[in-house]
N, C-alpha and C. Protein backbone atom coordinates (compact mmCIF):
# COMPACT_ATOMS: atom_id res chain seq x y z
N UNK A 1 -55.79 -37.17 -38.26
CA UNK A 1 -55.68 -38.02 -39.43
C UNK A 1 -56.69 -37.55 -40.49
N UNK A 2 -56.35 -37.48 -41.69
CA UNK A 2 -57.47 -37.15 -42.61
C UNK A 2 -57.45 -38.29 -43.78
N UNK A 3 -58.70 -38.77 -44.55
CA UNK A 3 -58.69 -39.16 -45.32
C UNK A 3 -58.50 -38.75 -47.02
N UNK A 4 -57.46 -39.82 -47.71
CA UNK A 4 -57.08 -39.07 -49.08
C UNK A 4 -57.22 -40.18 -49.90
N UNK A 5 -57.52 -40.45 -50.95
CA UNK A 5 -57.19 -41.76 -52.27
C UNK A 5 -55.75 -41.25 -52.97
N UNK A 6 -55.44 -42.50 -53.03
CA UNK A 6 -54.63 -43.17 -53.59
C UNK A 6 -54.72 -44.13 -55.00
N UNK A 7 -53.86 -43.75 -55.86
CA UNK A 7 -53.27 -44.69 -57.11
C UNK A 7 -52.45 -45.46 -56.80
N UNK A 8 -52.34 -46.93 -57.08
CA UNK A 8 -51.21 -48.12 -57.04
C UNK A 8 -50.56 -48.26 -58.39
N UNK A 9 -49.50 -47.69 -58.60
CA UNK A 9 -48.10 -47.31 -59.49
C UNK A 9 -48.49 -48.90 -60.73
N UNK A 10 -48.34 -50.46 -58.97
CA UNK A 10 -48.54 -51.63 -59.42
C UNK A 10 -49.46 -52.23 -59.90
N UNK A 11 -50.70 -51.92 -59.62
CA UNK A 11 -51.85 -52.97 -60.11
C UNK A 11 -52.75 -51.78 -60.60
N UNK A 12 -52.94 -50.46 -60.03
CA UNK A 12 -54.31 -49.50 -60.81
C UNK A 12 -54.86 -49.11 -59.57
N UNK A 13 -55.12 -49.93 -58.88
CA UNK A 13 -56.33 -49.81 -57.91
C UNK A 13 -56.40 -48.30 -57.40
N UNK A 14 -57.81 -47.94 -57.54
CA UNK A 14 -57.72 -46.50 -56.40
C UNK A 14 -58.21 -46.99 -55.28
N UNK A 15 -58.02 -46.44 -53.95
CA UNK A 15 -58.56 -46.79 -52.97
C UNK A 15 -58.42 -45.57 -52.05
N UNK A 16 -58.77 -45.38 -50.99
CA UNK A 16 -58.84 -44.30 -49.67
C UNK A 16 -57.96 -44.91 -48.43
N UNK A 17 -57.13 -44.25 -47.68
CA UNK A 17 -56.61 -44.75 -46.75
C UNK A 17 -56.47 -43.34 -45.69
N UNK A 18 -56.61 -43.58 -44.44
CA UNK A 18 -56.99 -42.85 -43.45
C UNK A 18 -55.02 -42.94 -42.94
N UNK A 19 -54.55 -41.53 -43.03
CA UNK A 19 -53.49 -41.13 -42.50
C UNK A 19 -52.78 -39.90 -41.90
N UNK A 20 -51.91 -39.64 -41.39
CA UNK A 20 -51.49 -38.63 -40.95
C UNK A 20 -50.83 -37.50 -41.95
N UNK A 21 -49.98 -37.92 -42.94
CA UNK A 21 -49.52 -37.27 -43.88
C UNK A 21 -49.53 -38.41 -45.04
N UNK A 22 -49.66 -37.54 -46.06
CA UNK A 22 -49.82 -37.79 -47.35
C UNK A 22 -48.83 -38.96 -47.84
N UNK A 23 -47.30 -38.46 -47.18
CA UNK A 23 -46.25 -38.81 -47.37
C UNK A 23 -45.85 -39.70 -46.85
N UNK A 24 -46.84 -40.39 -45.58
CA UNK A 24 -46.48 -41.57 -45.35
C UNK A 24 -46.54 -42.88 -46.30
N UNK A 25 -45.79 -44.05 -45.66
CA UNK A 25 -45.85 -45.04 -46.58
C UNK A 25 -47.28 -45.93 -46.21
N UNK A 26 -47.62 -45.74 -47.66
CA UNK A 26 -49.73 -46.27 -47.87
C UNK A 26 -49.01 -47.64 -48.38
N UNK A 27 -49.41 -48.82 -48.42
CA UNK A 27 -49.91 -49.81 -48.67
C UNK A 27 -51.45 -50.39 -49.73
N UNK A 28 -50.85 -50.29 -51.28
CA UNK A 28 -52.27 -51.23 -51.63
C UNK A 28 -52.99 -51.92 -50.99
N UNK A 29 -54.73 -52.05 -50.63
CA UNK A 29 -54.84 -52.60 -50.21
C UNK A 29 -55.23 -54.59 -51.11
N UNK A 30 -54.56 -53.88 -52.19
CA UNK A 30 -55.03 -54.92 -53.35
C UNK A 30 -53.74 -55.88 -53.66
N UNK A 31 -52.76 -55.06 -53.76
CA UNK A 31 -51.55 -55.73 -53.92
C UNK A 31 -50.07 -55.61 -53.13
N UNK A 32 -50.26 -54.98 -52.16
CA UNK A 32 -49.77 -54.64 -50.60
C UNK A 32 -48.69 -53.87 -51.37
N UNK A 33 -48.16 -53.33 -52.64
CA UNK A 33 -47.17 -52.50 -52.66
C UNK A 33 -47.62 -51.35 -52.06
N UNK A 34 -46.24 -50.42 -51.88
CA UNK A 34 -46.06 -49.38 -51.23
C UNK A 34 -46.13 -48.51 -52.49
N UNK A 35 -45.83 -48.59 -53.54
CA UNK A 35 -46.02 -47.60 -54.90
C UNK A 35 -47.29 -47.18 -55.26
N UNK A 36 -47.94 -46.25 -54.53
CA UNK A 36 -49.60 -45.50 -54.45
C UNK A 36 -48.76 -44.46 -54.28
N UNK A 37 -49.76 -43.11 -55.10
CA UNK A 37 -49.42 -41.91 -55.18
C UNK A 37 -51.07 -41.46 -54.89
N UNK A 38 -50.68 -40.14 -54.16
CA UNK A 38 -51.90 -39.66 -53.83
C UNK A 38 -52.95 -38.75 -54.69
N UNK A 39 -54.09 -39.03 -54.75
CA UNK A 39 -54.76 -37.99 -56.22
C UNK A 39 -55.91 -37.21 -55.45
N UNK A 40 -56.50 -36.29 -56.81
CA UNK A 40 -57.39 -35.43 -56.06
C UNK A 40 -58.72 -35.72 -55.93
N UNK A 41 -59.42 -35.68 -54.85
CA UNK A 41 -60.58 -36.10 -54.76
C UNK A 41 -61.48 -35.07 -55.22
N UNK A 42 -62.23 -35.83 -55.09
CA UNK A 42 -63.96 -35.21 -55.69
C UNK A 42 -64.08 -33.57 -55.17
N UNK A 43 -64.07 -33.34 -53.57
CA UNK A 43 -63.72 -32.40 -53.15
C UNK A 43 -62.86 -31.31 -53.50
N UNK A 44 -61.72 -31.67 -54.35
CA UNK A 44 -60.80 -30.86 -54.54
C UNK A 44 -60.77 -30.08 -55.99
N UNK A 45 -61.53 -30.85 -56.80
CA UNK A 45 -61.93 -29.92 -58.32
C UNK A 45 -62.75 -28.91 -57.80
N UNK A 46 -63.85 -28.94 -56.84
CA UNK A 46 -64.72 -27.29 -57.11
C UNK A 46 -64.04 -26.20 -56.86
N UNK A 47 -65.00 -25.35 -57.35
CA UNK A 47 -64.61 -23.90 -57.40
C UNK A 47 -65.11 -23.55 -56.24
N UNK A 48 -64.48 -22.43 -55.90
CA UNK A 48 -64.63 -21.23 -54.37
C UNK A 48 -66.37 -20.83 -54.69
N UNK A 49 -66.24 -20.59 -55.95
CA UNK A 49 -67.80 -20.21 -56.29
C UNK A 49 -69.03 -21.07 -56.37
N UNK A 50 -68.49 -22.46 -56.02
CA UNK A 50 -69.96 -23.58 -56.58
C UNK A 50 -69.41 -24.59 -57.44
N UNK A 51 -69.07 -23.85 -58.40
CA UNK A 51 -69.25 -24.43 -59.78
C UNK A 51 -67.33 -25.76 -59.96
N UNK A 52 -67.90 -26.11 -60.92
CA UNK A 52 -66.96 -27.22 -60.93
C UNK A 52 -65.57 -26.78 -62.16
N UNK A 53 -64.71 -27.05 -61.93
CA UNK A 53 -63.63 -26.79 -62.53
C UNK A 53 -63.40 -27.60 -64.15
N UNK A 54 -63.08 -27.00 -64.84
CA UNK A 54 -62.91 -27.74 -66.53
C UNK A 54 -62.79 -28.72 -66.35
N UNK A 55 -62.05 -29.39 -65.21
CA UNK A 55 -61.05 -30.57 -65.80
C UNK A 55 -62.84 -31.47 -65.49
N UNK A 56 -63.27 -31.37 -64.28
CA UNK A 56 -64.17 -32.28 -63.15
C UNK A 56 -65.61 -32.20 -64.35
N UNK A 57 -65.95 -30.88 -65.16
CA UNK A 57 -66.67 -31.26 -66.45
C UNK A 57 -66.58 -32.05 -67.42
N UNK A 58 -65.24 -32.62 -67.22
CA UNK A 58 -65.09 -33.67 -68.47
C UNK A 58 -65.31 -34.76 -67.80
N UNK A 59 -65.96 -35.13 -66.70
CA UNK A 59 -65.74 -36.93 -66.15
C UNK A 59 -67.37 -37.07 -66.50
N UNK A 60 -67.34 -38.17 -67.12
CA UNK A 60 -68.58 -38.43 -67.06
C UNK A 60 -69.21 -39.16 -65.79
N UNK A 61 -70.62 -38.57 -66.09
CA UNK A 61 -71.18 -38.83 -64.37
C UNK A 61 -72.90 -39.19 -64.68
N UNK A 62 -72.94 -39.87 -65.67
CA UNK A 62 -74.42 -40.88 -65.64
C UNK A 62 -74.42 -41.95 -65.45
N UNK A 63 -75.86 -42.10 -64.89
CA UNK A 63 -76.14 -43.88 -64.22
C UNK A 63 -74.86 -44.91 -62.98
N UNK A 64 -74.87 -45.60 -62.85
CA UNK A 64 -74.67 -46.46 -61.66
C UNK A 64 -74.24 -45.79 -60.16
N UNK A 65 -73.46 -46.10 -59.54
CA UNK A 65 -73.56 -46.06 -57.90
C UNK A 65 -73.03 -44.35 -57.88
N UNK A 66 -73.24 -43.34 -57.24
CA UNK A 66 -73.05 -41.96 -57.63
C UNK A 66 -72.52 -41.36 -58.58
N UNK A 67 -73.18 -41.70 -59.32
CA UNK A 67 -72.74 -40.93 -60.65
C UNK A 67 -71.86 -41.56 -61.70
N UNK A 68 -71.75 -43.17 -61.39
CA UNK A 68 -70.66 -43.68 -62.16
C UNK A 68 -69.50 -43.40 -61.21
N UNK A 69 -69.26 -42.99 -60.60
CA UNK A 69 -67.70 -43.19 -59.51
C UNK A 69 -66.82 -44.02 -59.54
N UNK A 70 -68.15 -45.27 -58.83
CA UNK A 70 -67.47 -46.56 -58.13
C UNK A 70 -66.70 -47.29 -59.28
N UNK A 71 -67.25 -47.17 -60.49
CA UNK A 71 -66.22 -47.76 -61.43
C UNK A 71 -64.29 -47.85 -61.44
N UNK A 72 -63.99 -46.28 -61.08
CA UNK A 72 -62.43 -46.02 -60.75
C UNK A 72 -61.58 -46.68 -60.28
């Protein structure tokens, strides 16, 4: 099982859900629809080299709980 986040189509919410494939059916845990699509995590913008990819330079990342995150 690996862990991935998820978008809810219905209400916004991002959240993480521990599954086997991507493609299974996820559940909001906010508004129990099944309409969550899976997005890329934090992990998945860097570069092979270190460094962080264009897009992951544009998020802003000052002050509150790592970097501003938990806001999402």
């Amino acid at each position: 099982m690996r862990l991935y986040d998820f978008r809810c189509d219905d209400c916004g919410r991002v959240f993480e859900e521990l599954v086997e494939s991507p493609e299974d059916g996820v559940k909001c845990p906010a508004c129990a629809s099944t309409q969550a699509k899976r997005q890329l995590s934090g992990f998945a913008i860097g570069r092979p080299d270190g460094g962080w990819s264009r897009a992951a330079a544009d998020i802003p990342m000052g002050g509150g709980c790592a970097g501003g995150m938990c806001g999402l």
